[in-house]
C-alpha atoms as a PDB file:
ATOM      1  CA  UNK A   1      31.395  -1.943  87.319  1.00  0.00           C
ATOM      2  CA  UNK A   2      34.140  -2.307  84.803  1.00  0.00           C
ATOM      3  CA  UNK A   3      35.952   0.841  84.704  1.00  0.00           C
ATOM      4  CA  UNK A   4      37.433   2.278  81.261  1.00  0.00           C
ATOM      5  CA  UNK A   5      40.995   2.072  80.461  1.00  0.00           C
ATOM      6  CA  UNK A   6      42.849   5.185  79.925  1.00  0.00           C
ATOM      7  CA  UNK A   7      44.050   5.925  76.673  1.00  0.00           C
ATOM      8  CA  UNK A   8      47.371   7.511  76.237  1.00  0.00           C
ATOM      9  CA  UNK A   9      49.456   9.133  73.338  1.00  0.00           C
ATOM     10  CA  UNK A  10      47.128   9.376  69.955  1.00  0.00           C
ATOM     11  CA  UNK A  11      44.443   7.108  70.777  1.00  0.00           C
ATOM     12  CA  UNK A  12      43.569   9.835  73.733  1.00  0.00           C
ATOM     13  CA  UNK A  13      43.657  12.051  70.894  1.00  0.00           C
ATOM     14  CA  UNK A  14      41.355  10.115  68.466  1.00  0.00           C
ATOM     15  CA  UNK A  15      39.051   9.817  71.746  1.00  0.00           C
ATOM     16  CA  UNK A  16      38.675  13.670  72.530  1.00  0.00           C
ATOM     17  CA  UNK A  17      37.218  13.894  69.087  1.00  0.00           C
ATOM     18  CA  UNK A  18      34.352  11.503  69.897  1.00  0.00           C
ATOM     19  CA  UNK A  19      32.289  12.762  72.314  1.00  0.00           C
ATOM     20  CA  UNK A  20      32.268  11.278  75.604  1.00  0.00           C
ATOM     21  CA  UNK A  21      29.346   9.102  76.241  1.00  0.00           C
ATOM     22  CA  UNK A  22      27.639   6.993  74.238  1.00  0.00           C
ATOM     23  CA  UNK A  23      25.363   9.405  72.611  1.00  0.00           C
ATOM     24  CA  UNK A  24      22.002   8.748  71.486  1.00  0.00           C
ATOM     25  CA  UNK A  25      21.872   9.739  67.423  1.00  0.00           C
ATOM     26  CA  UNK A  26      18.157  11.122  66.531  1.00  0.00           C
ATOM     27  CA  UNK A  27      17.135   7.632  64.606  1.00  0.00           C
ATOM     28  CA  UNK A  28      13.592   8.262  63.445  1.00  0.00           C
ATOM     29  CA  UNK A  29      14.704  10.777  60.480  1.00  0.00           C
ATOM     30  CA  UNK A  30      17.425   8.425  59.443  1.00  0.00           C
ATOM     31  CA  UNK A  31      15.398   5.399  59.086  1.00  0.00           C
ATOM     32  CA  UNK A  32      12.338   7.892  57.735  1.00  0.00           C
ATOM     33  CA  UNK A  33      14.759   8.846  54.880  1.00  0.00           C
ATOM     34  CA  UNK A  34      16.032   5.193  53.983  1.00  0.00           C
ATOM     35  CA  UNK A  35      12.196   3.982  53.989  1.00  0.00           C
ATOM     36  CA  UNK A  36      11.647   6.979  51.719  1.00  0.00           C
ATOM     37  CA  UNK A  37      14.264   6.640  49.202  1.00  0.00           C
ATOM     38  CA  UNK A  38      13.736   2.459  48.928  1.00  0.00           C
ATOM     39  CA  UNK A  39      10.132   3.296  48.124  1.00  0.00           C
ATOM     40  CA  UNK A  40      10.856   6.002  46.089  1.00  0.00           C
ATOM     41  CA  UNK A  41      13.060   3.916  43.943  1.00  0.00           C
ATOM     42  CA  UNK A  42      10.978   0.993  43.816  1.00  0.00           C
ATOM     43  CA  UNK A  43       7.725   2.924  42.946  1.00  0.00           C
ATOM     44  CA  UNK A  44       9.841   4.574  40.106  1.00  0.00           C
ATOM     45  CA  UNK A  45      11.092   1.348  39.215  1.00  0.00           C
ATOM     46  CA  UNK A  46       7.374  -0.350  38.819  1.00  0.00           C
ATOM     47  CA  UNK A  47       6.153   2.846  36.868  1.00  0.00           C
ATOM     48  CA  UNK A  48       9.117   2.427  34.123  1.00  0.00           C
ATOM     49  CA  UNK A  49       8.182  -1.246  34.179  1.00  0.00           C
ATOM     50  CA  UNK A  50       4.779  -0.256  33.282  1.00  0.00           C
ATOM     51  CA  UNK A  51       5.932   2.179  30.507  1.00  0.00           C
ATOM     52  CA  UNK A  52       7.966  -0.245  29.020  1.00  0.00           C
ATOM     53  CA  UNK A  53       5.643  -3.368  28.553  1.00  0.00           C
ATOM     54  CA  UNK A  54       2.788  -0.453  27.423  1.00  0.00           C
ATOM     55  CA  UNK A  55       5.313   0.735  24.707  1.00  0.00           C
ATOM     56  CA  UNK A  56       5.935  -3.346  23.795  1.00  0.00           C
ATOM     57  CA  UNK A  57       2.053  -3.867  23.354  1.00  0.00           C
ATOM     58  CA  UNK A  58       2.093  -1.068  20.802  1.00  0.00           C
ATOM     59  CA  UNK A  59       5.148  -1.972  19.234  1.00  0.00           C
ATOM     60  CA  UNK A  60       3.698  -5.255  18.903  1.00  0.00           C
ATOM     61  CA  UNK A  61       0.340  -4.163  17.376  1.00  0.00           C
ATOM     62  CA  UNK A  62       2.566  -1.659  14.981  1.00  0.00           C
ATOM     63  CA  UNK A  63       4.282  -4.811  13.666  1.00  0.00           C
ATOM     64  CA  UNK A  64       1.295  -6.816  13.251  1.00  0.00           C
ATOM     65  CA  UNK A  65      -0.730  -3.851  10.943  1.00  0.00           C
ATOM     66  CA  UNK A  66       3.036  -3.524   9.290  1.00  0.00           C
ATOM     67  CA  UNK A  67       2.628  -6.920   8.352  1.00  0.00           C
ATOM     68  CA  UNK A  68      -0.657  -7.148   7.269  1.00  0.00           C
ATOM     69  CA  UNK A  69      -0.322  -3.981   4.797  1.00  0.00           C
ATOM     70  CA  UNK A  70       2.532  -5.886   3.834  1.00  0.00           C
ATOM     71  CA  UNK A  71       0.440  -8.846   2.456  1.00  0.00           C
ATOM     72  CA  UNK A  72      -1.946  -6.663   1.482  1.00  0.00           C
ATOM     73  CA  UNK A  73       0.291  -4.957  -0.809  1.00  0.00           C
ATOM     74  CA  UNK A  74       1.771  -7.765  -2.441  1.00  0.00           C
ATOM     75  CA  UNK A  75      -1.527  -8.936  -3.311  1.00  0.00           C
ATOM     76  CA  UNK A  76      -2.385  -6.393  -4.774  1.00  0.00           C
ATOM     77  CA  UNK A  77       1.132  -6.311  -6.706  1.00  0.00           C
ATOM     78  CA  UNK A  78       0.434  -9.776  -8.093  1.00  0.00           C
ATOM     79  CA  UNK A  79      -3.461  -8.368  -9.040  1.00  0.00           C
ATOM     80  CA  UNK A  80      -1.543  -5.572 -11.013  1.00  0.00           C
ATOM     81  CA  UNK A  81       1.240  -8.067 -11.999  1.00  0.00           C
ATOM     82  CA  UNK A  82      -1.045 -10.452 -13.685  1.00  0.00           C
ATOM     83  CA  UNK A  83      -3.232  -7.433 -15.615  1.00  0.00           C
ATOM     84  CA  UNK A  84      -0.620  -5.970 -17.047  1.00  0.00           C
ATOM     85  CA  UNK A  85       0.826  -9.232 -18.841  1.00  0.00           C
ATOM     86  CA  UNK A  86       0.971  -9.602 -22.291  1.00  0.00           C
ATOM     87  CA  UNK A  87      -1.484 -12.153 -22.544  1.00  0.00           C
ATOM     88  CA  UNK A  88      -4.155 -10.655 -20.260  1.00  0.00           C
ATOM     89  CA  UNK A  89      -3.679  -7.240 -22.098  1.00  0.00           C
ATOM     90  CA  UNK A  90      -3.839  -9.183 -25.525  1.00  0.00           C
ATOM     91  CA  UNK A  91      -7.251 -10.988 -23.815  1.00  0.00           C
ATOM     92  CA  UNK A  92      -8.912  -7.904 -22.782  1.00  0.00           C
ATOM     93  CA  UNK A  93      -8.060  -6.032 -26.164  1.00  0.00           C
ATOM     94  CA  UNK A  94      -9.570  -8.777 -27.961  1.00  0.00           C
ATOM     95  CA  UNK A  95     -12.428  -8.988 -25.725  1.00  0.00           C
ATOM     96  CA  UNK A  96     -12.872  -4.956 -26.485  1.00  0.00           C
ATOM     97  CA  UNK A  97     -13.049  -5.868 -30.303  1.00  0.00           C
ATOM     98  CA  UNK A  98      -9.128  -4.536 -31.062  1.00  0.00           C
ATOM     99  CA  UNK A  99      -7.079  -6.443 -33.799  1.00  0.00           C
ATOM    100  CA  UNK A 100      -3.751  -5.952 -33.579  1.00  0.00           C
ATOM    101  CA  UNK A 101      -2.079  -3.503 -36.011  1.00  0.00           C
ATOM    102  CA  UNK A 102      -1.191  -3.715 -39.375  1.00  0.00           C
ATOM    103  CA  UNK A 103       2.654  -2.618 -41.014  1.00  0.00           C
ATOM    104  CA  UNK A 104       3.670   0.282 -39.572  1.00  0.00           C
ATOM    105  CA  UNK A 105       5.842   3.159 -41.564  1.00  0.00           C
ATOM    106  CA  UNK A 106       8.039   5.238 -39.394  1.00  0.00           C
ATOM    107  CA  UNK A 107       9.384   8.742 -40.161  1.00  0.00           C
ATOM    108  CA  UNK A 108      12.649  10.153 -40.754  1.00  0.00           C
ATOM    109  CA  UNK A 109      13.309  13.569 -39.056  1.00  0.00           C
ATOM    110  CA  UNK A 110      13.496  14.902 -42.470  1.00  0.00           C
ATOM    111  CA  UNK A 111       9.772  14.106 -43.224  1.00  0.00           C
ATOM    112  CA  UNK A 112      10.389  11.060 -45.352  1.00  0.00           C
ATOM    113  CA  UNK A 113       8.280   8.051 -44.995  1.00  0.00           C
ATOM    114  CA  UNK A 114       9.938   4.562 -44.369  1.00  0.00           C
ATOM    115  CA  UNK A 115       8.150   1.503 -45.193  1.00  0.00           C
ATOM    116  CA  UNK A 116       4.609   1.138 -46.318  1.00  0.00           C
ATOM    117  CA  UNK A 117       1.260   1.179 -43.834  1.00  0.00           C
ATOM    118  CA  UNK A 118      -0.732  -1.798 -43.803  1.00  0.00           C
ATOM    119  CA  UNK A 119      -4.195  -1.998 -42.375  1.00  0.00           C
ATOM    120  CA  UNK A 120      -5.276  -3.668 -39.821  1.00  0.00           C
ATOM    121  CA  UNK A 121      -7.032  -7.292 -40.751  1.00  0.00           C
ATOM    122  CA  UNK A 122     -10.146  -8.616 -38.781  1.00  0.00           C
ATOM    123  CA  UNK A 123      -8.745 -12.031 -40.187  1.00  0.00           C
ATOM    124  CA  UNK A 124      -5.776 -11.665 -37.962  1.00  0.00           C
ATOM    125  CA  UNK A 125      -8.045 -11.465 -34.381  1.00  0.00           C
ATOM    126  CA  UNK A 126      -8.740 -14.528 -33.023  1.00  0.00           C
ATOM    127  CA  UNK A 127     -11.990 -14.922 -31.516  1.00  0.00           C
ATOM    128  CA  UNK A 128     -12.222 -16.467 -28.288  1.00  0.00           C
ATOM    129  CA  UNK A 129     -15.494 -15.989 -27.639  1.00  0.00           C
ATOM    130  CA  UNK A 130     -18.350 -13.800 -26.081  1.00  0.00           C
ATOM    131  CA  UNK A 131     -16.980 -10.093 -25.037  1.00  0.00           C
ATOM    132  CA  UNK A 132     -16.856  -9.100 -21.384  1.00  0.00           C
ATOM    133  CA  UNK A 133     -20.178  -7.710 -20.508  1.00  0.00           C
ATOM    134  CA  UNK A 134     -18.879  -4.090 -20.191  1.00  0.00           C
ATOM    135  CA  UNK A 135     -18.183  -4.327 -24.094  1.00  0.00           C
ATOM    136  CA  UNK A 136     -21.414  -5.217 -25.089  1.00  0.00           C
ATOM    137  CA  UNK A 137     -23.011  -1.915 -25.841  1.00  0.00           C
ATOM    138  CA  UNK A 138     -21.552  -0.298 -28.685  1.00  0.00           C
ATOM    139  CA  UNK A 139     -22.565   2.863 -30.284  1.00  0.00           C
ATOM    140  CA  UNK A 140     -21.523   4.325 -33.622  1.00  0.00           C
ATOM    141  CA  UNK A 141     -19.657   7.227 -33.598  1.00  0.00           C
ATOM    142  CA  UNK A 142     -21.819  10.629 -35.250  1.00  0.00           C
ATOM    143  CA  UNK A 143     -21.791  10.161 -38.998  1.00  0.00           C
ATOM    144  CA  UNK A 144     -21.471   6.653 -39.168  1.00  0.00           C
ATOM    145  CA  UNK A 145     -24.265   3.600 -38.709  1.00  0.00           C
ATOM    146  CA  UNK A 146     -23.318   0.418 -36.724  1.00  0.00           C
ATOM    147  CA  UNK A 147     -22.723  -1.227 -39.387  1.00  0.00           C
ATOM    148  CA  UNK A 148     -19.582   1.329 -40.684  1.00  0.00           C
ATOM    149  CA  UNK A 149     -21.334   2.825 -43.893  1.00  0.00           C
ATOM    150  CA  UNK A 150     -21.835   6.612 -43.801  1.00  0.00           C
ATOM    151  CA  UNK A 151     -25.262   8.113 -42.488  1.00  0.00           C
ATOM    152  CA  UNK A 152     -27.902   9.713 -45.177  1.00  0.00           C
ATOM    153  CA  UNK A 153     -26.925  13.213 -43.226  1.00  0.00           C
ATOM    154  CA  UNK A 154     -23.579  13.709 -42.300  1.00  0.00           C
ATOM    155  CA  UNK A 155     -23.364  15.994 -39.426  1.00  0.00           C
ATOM    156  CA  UNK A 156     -22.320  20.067 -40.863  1.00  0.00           C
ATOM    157  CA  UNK A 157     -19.819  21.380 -39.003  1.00  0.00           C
ATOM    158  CA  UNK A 158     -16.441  22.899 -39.390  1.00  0.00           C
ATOM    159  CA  UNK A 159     -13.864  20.390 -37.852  1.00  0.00           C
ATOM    160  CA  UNK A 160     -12.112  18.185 -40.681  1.00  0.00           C
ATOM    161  CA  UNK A 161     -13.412  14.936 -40.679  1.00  0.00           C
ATOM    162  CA  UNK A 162     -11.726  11.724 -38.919  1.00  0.00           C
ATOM    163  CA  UNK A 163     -12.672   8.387 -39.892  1.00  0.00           C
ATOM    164  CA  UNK A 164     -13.880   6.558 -37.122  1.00  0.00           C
ATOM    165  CA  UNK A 165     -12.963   3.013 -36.074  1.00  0.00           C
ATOM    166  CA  UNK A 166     -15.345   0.609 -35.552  1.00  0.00           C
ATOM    167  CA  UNK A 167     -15.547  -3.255 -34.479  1.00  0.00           C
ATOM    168  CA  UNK A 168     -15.062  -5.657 -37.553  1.00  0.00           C
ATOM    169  CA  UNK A 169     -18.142  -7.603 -38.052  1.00  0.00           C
ATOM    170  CA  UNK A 170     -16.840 -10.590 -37.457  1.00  0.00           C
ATOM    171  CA  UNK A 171     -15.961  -9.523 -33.860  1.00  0.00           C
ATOM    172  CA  UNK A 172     -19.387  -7.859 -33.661  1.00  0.00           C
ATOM    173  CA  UNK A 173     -20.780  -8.901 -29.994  1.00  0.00           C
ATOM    174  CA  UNK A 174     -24.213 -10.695 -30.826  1.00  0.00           C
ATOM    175  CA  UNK A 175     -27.146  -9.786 -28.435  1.00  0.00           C
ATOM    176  CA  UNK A 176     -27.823 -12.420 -25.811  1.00  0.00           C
ATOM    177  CA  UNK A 177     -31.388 -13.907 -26.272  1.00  0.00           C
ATOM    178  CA  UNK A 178     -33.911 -11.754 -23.611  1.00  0.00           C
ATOM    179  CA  UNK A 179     -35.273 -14.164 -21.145  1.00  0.00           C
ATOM    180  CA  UNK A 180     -38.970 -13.878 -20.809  1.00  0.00           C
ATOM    181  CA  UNK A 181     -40.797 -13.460 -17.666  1.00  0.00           C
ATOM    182  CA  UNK A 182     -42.341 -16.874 -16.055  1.00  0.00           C
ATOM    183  CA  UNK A 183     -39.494 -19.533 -16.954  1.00  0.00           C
END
């Protein structure tokens, strides 16, 4: 056997602190721990994986609902859009039996009057044909017959009287034809 070299001076020092044999290191804890802490780690990495692709399938769903009450709205923009132009609002009024309005006379915050009222013309509407079919009934108001001359009994009661509007009669809606049973 090969014997072991003295050391001398300060590596005999550094040796003393070692101990003297080869010693033999309780292994099974160490390598326990090390198994312990890589599958710790790589557990906790596969569970944050997990969270993260959950929270990217609802992120994606989020955006895809964003986007179609997106369309949704802007459809409905362009519905509200195209009712409120000038020419559908002019349509519809028309439809509803309106003419537009005759001259108008504005007042001065003194009271005065400024310019002179004109009435509104039935000759000015142009007809552009049958109303909408919400339009079609339409009822006098009390005091009045359909055809705008005053009833044989006026209603007694003690609110001032306000002339009523009604439909010129050249706007009048005519009454469809009834279709009989059998055809």
């Amino acid at each position: 056997m090969a014997r072991k070299p003295e050391l001398k001076g300060r590596a005999a020092r550094l040796a003393r602190l070692f101990p003297a044999g080869r010693a033999k290191a309780a292994r099974t804890p160490f390598v326990l721990l090390v198994v312990l802490l890589l599958g710790g780690g790589l557990i906790g990495l596969l569970v944050l994986n997990s969270a993260l692709s959950e929270g990217s399938f609802k992120l994606a769903d989020l955006q895809k609902r964003t986007q179609n009450l997106t369309d949704e709205e802007q459809a409905l923009q362009r519905d509200i859009d195209a009712y409120s132009s000038p020419d559908a609002l002019q349509r519809r009024a028309r439809e509803l039996g309106m003419v537009p309005g005759g001259d108008p006379a504005f007042l001065d915050p003194n009271g005065t009057v400024k310019g002179v009222p004109g009435a509104a013309s039935p000759e000015a509407a142009v007809y552009d044909g049958p109303p909408a079919p919400e339009s079609l009934t339409l009822t006098p108001p009390p005091g009045l017959t359909a055809t705008g001359t005053p009833s044989p009994a006026p209603p007694q009661n003690d609110t001032p009287a306000v002339p009523a509007l009604t439909a010129p009669t050249a706007l009048a809606p005519q009454s469809a034809p009834t279709p009989t049973p059998g055809r």
